[in-house]
Each structure stands twice: as structure tokens, then as C-alpha cells.
C-alpha atoms as a PDB file:
ATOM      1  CA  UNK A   1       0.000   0.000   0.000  1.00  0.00           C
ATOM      2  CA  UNK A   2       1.348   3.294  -0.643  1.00  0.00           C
ATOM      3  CA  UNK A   3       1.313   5.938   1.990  1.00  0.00           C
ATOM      4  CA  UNK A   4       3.916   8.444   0.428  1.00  0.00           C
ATOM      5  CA  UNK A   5       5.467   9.339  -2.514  1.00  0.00           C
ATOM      6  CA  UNK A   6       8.839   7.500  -1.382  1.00  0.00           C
ATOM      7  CA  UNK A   7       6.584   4.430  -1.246  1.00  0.00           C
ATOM      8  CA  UNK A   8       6.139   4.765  -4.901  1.00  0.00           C
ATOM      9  CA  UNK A   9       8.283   1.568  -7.493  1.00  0.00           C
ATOM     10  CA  UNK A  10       8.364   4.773  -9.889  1.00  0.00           C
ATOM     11  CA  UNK A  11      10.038   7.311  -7.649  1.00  0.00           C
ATOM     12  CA  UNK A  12      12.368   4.368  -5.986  1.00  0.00           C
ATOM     13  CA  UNK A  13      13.468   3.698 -10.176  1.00  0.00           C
ATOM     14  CA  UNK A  14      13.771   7.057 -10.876  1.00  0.00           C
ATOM     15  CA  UNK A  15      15.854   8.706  -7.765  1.00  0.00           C
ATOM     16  CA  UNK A  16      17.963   5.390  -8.097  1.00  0.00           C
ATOM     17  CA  UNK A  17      18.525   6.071 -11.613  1.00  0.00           C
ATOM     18  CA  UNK A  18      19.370   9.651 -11.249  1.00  0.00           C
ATOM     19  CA  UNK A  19      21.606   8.780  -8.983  1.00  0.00           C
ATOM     20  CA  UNK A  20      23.690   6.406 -10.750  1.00  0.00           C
ATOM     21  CA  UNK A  21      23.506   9.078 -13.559  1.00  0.00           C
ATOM     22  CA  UNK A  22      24.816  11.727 -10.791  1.00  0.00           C
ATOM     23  CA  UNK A  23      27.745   9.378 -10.586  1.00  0.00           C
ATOM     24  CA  UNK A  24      28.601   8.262 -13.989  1.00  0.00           C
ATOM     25  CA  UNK A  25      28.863  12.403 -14.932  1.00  0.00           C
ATOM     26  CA  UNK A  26      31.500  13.139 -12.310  1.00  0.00           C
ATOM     27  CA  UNK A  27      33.585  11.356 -14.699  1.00  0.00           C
ATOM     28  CA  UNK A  28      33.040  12.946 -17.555  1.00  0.00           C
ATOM     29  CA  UNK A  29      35.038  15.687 -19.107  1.00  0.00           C
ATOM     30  CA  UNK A  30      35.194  19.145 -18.245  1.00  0.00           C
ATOM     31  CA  UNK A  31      33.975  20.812 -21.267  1.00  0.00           C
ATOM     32  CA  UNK A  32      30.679  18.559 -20.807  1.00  0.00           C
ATOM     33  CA  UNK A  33      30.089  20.404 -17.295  1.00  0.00           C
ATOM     34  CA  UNK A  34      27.867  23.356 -18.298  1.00  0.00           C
ATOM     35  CA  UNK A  35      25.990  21.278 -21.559  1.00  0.00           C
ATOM     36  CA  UNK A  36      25.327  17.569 -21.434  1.00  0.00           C
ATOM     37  CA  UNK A  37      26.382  16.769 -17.949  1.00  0.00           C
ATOM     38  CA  UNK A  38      23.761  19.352 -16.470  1.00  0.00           C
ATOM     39  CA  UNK A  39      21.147  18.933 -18.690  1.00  0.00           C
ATOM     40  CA  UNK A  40      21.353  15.054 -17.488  1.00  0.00           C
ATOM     41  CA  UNK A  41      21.423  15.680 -13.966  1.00  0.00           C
ATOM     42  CA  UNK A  42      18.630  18.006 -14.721  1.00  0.00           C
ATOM     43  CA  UNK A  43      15.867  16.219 -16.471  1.00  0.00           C
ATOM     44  CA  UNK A  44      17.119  12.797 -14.168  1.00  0.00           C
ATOM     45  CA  UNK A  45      16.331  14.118 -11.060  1.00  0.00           C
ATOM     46  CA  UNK A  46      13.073  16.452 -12.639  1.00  0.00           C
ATOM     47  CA  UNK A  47      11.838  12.697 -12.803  1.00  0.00           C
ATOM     48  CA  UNK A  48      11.415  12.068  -9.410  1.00  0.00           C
ATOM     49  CA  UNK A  49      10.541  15.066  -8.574  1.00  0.00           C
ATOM     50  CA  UNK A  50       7.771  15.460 -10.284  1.00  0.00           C
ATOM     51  CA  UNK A  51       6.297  11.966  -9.608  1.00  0.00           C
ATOM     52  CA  UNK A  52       6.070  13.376  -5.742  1.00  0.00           C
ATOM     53  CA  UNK A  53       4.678  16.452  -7.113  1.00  0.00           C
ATOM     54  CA  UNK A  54       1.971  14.692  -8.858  1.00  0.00           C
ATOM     55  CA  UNK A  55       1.641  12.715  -5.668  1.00  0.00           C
ATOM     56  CA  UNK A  56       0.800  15.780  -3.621  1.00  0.00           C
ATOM     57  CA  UNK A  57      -1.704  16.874  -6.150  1.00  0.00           C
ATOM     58  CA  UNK A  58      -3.749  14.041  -6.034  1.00  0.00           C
ATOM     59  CA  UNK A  59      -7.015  16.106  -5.260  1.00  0.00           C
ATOM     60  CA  UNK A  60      -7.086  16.936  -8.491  1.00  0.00           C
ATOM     61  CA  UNK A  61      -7.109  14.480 -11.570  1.00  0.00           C
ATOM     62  CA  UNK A  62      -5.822  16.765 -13.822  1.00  0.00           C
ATOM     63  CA  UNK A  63      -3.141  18.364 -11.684  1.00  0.00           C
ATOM     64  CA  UNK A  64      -2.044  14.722 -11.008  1.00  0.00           C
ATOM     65  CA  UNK A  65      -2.082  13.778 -14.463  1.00  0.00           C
ATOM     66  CA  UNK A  66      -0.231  16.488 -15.641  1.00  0.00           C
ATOM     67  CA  UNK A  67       3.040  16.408 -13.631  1.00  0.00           C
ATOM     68  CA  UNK A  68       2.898  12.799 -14.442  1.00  0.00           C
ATOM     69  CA  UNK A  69       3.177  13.959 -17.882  1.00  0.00           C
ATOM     70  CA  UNK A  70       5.880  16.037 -17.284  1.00  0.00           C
ATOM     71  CA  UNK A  71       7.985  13.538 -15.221  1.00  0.00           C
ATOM     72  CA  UNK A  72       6.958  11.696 -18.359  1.00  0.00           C
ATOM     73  CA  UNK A  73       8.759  14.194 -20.673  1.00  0.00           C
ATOM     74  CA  UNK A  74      11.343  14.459 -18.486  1.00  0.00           C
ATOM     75  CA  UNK A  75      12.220  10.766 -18.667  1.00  0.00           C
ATOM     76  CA  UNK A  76      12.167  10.849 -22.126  1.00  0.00           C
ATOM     77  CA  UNK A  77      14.677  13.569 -22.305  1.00  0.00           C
ATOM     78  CA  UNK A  78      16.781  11.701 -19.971  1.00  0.00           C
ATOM     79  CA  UNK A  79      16.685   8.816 -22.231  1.00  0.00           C
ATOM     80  CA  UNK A  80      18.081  11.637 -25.189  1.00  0.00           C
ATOM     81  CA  UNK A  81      20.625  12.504 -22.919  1.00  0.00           C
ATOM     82  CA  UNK A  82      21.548   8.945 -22.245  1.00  0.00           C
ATOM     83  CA  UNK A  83      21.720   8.723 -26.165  1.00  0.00           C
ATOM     84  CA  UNK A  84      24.380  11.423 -26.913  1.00  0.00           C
ATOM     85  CA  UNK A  85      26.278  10.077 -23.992  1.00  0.00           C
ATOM     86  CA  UNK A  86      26.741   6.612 -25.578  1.00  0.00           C
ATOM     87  CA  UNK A  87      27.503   8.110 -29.104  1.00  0.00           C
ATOM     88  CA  UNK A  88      30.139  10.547 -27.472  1.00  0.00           C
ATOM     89  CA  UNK A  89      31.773   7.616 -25.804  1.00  0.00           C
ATOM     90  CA  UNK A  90      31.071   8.657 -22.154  1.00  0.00           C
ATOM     91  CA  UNK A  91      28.671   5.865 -21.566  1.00  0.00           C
ATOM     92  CA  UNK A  92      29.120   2.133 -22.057  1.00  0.00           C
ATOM     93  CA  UNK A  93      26.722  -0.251 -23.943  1.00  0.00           C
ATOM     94  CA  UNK A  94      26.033  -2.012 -20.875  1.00  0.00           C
ATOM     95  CA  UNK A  95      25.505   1.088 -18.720  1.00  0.00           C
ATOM     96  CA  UNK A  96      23.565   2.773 -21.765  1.00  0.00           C
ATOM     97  CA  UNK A  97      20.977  -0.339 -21.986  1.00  0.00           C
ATOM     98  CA  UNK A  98      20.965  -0.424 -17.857  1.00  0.00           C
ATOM     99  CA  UNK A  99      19.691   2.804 -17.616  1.00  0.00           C
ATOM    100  CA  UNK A 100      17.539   2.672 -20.502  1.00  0.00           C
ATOM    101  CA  UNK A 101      15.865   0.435 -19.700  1.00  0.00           C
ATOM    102  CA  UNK A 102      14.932   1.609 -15.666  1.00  0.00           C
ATOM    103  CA  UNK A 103      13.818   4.761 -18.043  1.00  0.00           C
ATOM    104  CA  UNK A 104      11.026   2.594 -19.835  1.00  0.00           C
ATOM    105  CA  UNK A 105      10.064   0.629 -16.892  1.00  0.00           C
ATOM    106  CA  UNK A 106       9.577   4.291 -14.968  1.00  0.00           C
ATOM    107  CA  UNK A 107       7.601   5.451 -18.312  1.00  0.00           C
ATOM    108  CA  UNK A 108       5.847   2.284 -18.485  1.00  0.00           C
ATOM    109  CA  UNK A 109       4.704   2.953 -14.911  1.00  0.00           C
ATOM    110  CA  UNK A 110       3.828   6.819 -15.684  1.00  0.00           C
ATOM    111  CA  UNK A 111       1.608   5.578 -18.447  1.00  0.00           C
ATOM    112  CA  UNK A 112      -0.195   2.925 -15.936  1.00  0.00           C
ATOM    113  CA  UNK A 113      -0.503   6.026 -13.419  1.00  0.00           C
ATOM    114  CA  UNK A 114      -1.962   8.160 -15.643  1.00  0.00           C
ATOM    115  CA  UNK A 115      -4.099   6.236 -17.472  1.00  0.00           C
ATOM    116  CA  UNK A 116      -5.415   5.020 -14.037  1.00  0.00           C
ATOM    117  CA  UNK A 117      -5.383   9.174 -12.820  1.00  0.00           C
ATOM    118  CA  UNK A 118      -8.994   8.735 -11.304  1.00  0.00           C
ATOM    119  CA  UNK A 119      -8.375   5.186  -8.865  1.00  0.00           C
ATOM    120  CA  UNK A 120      -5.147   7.136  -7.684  1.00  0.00           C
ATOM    121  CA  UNK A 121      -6.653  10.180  -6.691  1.00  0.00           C
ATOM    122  CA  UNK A 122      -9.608   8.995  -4.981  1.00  0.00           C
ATOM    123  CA  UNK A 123      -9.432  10.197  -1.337  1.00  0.00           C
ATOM    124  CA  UNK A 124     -11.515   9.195   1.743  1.00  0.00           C
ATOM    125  CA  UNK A 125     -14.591  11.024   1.761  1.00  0.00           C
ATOM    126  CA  UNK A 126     -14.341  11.228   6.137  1.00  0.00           C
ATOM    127  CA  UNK A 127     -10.821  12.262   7.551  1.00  0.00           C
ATOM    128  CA  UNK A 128     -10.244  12.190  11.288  1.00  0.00           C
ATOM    129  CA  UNK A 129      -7.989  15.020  12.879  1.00  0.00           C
ATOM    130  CA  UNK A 130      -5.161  14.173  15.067  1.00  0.00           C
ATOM    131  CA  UNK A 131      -5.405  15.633  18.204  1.00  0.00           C
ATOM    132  CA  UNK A 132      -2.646  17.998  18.627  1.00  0.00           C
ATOM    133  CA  UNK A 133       0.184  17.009  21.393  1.00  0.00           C
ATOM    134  CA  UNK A 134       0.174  20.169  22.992  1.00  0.00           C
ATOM    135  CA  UNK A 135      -2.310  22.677  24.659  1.00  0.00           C
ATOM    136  CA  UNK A 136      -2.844  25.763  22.906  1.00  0.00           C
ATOM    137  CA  UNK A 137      -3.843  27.826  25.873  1.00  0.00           C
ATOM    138  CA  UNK A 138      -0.610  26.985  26.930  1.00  0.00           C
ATOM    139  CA  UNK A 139       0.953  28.301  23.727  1.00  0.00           C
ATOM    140  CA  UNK A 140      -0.803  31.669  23.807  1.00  0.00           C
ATOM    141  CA  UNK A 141      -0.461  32.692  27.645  1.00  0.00           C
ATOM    142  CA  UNK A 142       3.144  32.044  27.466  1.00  0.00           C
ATOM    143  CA  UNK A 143       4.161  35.465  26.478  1.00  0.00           C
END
């Protein structure tokens, strides 16, 4: 059952991912730093943080559904990126079809998501309110 966004297979893939990507660029050369390298970095970890966007949204179908979408886009960019890293040489074949592929489970997953929007934003209709741990009178003649 998921509870939070952490508890999500599609933001575990994607933080893991963009970590390993995080990694691989620190070795990459210098001239890369302000193109390629940050661009990769950038959509990776836009990924993940967009799925617990979307999470947070979930009042709203359509707010939900749309940073899916963009974590979406995002993946797919990172899967560009992963592209001219493997043609420039920075990449392996191994490492390129590793990470590929953790990109098309995660849009694979997206797609499910989304085209599921409604069952994942359905909310209970009665919420109970913690009781807070303190007293507030306490709070406000303290001063």
C-alpha cells in the first residue's frame, strides 16, 4: 500500500537512476560540465521530482495527471541525454541499456498512473484530525 510518494516503485526507479547518472557524470570531461552533464542531472532528477509532485496533487485528476506527464517528458529527455552520452563515448553499452531500460520501466509505470489518474486520486470522503500534542492555551499565555 502506498502511503507516500517515497513508497512509490516509480520514484524508488527514478531517484535510483538519477543517482547512478549523478555518478557516472563526475567522470566525464570538463567541457561537458555546463551542456550535457547538467542537462542530465537536470531532467534525471526532474523525474522524481515530479512523480512526488503529482503525488501531492492528487485532489485533483488533472493536476495529477499532468506532472505525471511532465515527469513523463522528463524521462524521455533523460533517455536523449543517455543517447548522446553513448555516441560521445562517455557511456558504455552495458551502462547505456541499464539505464535505458529503468527509463522505460519508470515510463511504463507513468503511463499505468496516468491512465489510471482517477483510482489514484480517490481520497476518503471522512478524515479524522489528530489531536494535537500540545495545549494551545498553553501556547498563547506564554508570552
Amino acid at each position: 500500500m502506498v502511503k507516500h510518494f517515497r513508497d512509490l516503485r516509480n520514484y524508488q526507479f527514478a531517484l535510483k537512476s538519477a543517482m547512478i547518472i549523478f555518478e557516472l557524470t563526475k567522470k566525464w570531461p570538463p567541457e561537458e560540465h555546463y551542456s550535457m552533464t547538467d542537462q542530465i542531472r537536470r531532467s534525471s532528477r526532474s523525474v522524481h521530482a515530479n512523480i512526488a509532485e503529482a503525488w501531492r496533487k492528487r485532489r485533483y485528476v488533472a493536476h495529477f495527471t499532468s506532472k505525471l506527464c511532465d515527469a513523463d517528458g522528463e524521462a524521455a529527455e533523460t533517455q536523449s541525454w543517455l543517447d548522446s552520452a553513448f555516441r560521445c563515448g562517455y557511456i558504455t553499452e552495458d551502462t547505456f541499456n541499464r539505464l535505458n531500460n529503468y527509463y522505460e520501466l519508470i515510463c511504463g509505470g507513468l503511463v499505468l498512473m496516468i491512465n489510471d489518474a482517477a483510482a489514484w486520486c480517490q481520497m476518503p470522503t471522512i478524515v479524522k484530525e489528530m489531536e494535537p500534542e500540545y495545549h494551545i492555551e498553553e501556547s498563547l499565555n506564554a508570552g
